[in-house]
Protein backbone atom coordinates (compact mmCIF):
# COMPACT_ATOMS: atom_id res chain seq x y z
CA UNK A 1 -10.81 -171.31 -89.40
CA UNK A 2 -12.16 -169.48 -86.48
CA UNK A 3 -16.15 -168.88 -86.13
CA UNK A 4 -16.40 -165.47 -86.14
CA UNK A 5 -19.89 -163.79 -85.57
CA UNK A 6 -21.56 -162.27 -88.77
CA UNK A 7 -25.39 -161.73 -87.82
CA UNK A 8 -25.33 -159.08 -86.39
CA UNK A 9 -23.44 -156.80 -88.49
CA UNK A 10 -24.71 -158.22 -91.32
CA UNK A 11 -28.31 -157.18 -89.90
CA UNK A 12 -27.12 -154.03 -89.83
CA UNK A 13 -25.64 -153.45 -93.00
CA UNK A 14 -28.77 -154.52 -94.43
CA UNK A 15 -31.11 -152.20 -92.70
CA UNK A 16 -28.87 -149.45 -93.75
CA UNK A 17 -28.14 -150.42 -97.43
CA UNK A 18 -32.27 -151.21 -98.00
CA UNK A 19 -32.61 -147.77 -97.66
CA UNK A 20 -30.47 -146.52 -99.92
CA UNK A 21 -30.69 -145.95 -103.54
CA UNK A 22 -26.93 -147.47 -105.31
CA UNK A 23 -26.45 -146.58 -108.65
CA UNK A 24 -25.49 -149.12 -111.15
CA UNK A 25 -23.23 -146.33 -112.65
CA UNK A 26 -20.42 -144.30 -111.79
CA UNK A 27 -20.83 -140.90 -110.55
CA UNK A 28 -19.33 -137.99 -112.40
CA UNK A 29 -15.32 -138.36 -111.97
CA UNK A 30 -12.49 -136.94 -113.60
CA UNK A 31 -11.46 -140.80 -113.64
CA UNK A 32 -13.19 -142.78 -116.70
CA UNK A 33 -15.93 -144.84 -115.70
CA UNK A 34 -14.21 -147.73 -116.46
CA UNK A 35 -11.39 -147.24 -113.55
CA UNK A 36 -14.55 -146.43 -110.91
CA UNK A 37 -16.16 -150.07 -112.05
CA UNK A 38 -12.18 -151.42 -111.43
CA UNK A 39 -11.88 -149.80 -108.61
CA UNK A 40 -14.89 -150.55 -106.95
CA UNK A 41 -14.82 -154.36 -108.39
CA UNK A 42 -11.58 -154.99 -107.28
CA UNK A 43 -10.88 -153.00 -103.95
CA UNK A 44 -9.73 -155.20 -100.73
CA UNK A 45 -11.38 -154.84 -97.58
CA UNK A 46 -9.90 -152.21 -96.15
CA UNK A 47 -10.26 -150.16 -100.02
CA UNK A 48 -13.48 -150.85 -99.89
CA UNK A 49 -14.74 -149.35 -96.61
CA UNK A 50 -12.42 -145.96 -97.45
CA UNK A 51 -14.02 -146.29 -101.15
CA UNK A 52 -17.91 -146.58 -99.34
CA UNK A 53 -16.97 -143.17 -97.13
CA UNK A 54 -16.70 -141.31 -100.58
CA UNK A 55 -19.57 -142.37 -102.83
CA UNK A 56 -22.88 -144.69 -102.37
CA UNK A 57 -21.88 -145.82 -105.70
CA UNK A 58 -19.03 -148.15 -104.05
CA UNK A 59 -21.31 -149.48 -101.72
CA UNK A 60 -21.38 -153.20 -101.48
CA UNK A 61 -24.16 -155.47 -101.03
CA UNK A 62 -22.28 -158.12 -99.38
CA UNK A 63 -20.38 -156.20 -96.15
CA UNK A 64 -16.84 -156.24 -96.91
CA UNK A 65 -15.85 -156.95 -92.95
CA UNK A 66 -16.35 -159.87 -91.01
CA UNK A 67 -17.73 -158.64 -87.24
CA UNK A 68 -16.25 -160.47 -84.34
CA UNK A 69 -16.66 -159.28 -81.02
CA UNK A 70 -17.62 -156.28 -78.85
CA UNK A 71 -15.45 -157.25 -75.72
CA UNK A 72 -12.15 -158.74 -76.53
CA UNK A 73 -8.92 -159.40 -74.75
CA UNK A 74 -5.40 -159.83 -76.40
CA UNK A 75 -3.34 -162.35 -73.92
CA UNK A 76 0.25 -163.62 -75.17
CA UNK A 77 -1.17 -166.23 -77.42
CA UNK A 78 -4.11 -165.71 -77.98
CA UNK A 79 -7.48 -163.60 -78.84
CA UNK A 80 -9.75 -164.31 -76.09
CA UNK A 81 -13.64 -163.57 -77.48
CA UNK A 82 -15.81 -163.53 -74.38
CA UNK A 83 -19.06 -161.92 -75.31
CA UNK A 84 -20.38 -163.43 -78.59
CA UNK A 85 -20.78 -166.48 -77.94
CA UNK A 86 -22.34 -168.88 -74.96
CA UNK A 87 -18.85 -170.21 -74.38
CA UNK A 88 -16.10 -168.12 -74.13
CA UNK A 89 -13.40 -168.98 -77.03
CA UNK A 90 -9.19 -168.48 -77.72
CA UNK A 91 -8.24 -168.12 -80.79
CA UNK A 92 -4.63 -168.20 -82.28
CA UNK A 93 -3.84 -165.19 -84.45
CA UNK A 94 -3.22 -167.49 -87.32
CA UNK A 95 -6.79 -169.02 -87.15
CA UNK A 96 -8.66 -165.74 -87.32
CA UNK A 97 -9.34 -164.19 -91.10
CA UNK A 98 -7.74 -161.17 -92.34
CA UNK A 99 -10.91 -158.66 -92.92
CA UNK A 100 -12.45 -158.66 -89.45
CA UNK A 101 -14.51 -155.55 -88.06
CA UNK A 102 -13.70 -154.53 -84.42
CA UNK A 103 -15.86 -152.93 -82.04
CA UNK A 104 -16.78 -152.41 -78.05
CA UNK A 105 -14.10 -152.71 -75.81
CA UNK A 106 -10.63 -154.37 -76.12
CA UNK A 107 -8.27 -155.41 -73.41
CA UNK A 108 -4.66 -155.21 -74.15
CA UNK A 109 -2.73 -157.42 -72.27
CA UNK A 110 0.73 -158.36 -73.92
CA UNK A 111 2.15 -156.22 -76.96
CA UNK A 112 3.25 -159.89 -78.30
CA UNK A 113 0.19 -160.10 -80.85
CA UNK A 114 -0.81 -156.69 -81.31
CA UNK A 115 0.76 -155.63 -84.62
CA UNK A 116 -0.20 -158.78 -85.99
CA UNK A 117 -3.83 -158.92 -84.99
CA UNK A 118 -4.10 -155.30 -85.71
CA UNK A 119 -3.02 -156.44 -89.15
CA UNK A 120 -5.91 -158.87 -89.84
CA UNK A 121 -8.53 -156.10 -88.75
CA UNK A 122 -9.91 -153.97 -91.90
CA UNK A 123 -11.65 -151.57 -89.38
CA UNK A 124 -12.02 -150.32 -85.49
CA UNK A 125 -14.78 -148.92 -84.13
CA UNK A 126 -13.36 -149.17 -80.41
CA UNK A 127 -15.42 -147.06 -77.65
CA UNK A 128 -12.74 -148.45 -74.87
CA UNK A 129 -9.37 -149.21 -75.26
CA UNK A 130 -6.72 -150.98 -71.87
CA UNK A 131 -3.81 -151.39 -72.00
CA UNK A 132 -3.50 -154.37 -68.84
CA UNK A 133 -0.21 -154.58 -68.74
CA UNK A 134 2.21 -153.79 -65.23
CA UNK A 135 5.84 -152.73 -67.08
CA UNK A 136 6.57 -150.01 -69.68
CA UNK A 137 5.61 -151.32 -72.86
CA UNK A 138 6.28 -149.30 -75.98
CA UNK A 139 3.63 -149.42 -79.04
CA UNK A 140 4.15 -147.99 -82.23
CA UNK A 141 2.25 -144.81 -83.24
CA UNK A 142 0.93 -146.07 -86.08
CA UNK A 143 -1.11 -148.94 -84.47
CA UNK A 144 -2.08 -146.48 -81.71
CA UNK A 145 -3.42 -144.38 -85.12
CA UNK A 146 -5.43 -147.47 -85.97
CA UNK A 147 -6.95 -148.44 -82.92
CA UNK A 148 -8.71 -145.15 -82.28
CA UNK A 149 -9.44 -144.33 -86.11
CA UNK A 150 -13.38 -144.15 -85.66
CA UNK A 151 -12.44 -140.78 -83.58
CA UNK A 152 -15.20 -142.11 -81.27
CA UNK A 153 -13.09 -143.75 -77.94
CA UNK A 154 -14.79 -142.41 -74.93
CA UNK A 155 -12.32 -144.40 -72.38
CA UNK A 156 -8.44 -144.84 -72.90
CA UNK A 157 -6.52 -146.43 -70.51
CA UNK A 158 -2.71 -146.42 -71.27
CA UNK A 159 -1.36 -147.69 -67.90
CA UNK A 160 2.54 -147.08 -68.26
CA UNK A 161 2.62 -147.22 -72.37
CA UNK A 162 4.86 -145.40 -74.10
CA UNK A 163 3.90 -144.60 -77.81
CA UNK A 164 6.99 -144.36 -80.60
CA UNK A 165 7.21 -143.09 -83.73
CA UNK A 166 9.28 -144.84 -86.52
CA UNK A 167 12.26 -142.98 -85.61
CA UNK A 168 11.94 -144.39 -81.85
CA UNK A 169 10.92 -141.00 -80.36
CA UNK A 170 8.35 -140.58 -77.77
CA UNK A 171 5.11 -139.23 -78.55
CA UNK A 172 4.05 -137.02 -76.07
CA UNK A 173 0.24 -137.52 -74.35
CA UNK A 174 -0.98 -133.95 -76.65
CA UNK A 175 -0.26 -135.91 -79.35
CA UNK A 176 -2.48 -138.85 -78.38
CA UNK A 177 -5.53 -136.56 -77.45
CA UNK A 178 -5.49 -135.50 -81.27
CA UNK A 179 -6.99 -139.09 -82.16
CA UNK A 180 -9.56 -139.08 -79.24
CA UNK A 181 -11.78 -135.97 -79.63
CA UNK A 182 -14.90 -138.26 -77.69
CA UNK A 183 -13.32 -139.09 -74.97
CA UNK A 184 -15.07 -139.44 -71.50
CA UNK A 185 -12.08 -141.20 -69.37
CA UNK A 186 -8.48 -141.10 -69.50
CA UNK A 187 -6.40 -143.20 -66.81
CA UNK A 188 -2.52 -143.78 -67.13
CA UNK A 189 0.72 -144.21 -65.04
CA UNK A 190 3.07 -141.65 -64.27
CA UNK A 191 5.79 -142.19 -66.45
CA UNK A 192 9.17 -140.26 -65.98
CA UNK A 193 9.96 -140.52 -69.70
CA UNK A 194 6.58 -138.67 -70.11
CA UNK A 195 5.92 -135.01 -68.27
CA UNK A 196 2.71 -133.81 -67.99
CA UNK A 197 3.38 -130.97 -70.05
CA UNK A 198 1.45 -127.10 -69.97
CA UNK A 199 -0.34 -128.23 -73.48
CA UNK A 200 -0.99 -131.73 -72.44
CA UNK A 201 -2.51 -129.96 -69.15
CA UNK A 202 -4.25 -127.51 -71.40
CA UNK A 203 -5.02 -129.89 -73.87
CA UNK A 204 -7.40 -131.76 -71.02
CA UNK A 205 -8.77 -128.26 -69.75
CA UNK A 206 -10.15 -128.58 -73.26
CA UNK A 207 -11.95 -131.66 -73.94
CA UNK A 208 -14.55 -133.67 -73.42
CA UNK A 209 -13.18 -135.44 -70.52
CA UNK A 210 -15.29 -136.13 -67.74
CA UNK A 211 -12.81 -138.17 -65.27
CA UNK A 212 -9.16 -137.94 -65.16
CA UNK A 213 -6.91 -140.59 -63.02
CA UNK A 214 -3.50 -140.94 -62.89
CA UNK A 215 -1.72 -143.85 -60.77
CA UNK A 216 1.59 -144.21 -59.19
CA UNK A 217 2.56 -140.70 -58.78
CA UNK A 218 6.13 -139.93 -56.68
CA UNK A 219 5.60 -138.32 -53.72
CA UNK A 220 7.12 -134.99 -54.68
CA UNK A 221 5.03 -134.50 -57.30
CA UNK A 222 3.37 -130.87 -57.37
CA UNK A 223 -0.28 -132.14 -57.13
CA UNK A 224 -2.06 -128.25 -55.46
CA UNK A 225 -0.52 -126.28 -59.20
CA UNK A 226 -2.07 -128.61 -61.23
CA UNK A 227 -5.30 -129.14 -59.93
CA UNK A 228 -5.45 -125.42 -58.82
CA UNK A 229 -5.26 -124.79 -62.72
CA UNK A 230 -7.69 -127.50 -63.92
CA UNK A 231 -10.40 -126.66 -61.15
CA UNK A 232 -10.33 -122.74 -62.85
CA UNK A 233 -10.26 -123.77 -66.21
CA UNK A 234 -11.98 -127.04 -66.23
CA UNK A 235 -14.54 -127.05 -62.90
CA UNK A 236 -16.65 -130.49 -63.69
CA UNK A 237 -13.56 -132.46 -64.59
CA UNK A 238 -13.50 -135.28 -61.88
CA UNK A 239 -9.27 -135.54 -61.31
CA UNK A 240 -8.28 -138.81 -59.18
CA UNK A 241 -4.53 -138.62 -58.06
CA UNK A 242 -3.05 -141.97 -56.89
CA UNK A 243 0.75 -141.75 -55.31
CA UNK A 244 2.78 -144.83 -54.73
C-alpha cells in the first residue's frame, strides 16, 4: 500500500473541528433520528464529506480523506508525487487507496489513468489543473466536473483537449467556464473542432481572468476583431496570441 501523507491534513482538520461544538444528536429533520445516526454512521467517504457540507452534526472526528499531495503528475503508468516527500515517489494506480484528498496543482500527462485515479479520489481541491499532453485528447465531462468541483481553480490549462459528454458531443469552452468562476489563467490550443464562439468571447470579457493565451493559431485567423472587442470590454485582461 502506498504511503500517502496524512499530517498535515489531519492537523488541519483538528484545528478546525476543536473549535466546533458537534452534537451527539441529530438536528431537527423530517427524517427520524434513527436514519440521521445511519446515515451519518454508515456514509462512505465521499457521503461523508457531502453529509459534513449540510450539518456539523455529521462531522467526523477522524477525517474521512486521506491527503496526498499538493503537486502531482499523472504519466502513463503511474502517479508521480513530487512534493511530499524528500524523495520523489511513482505509484501504480492499484497501490494507492480509494478515499484520497487532492489538492495544489496536478499535471495531466496521458488520459490512460485518469478515470481511474479520478475514481480513487473522494475530493479535489485543485487551484491548477495541465493538461501536458501534444495530440487531441478527449476527456469526459464528467471527470472534467470532478476535477474543478471546489469552484476554486485559478489556472486551467487545456492544451488541445476536447471535453465530451456521454453522448460523444463536444462541449463547447462556455460550458467549461461555468465550473471555474476563480479563475486567474486560461491557456489552450486552437482547436478547429472548437470556435471561439461570441459567448465564449463574452463569457471571458466577464470573469475573473487576468491572462489569456492561446497557442498554435492558423495564420488567417482574425486576431485585430477579437482583441479590438476584449480591449473595450475587458481593458486589464493580459491576451497572448501564439500562431504556428
Amino acid at each position: 500500500m502506498a504511503k500517502v501523507q496524512t499530517a498535515k491534513i489531519s492537523a488541519d482538520i483538528l484545528q478546525i473541528t476543536s473549535k466546533i461544538t458537534i452534537s451527539k444528536w441529530p438536528p431537527k429533520s423530517d427524517f427520524p433520528a434513527d436514519i440521521l445516526k445511519f446515515m451519518k454512521k454508515n456514509a462512505t467517504e465521499k457521503q461523508a464529506l457531502k453529509l459534513m457540507k449540510t450539518n456539523k452534526y455529521f462531522i467526523r472526528e477522524k477525517c474521512p480523506f486521506i491527503y496526498f499531495d499538493d503537486y502531482f503528475v499523472l504519466t502513463q503508468n503511474f502517479v508521480h508525487q513530487t512534493h511530499s516527500t524528500p524523495k520523489a515517489m511513482y505509484y501504480r494506480i492499484e497501490e494507492l487507496p480509494n478515499n484520497l484528498g487532492i489538492c495544489g496543482t496536478l499535471h495531466i500527462q496521458h488520459e490512460n489513468l485518469l478515470s481511474h485515479f479520478i475514481s480513487k479520489c473522494v475530493m479535489f481541491d485543485l487551484k491548477c489543473l495541465n493538461f501536458n499532453w501534444t495530440k487531441n485528447v478527449k476527456i469526459s465531462y464528467n471527470d472534467f466536473k470532478v476535477l474543478t468541483s471546489s469552484g476554486r481553480l485559478e489556472k486551467l490549462d487545456l492544451g488541445p483537449t476536447i471535453v465530451t459528454s456521454k453522448n460523444g458531443e463536444i462541449i463547447p469552452y462556455e460550458s467549461l467556464l461555468n465550473h471555474t468562476p476563480a479563475l486567474r489563467r486560461l491557456c489552450l490550443e486552437y482547436n478547429h473542432y472548437l470556435k471561439f464562439s461570441q459567448k465564449f468571447i463574452e463569457k471571458i470579457c466577464a470573469s475573473n481572468l487576468e491572462k489569456f493565451e492561446v497557442f498554435k493559431l492558423p495564420i488567417n485567423f482574425k486576431r485585430e476583431a477579437l482583441m479590438s472587442y476584449m480591449a473595450k470590454k475587458k481593458p486589464n485582461l493580459r491576451v497572448l496570441l501564439y500562431f504556428k
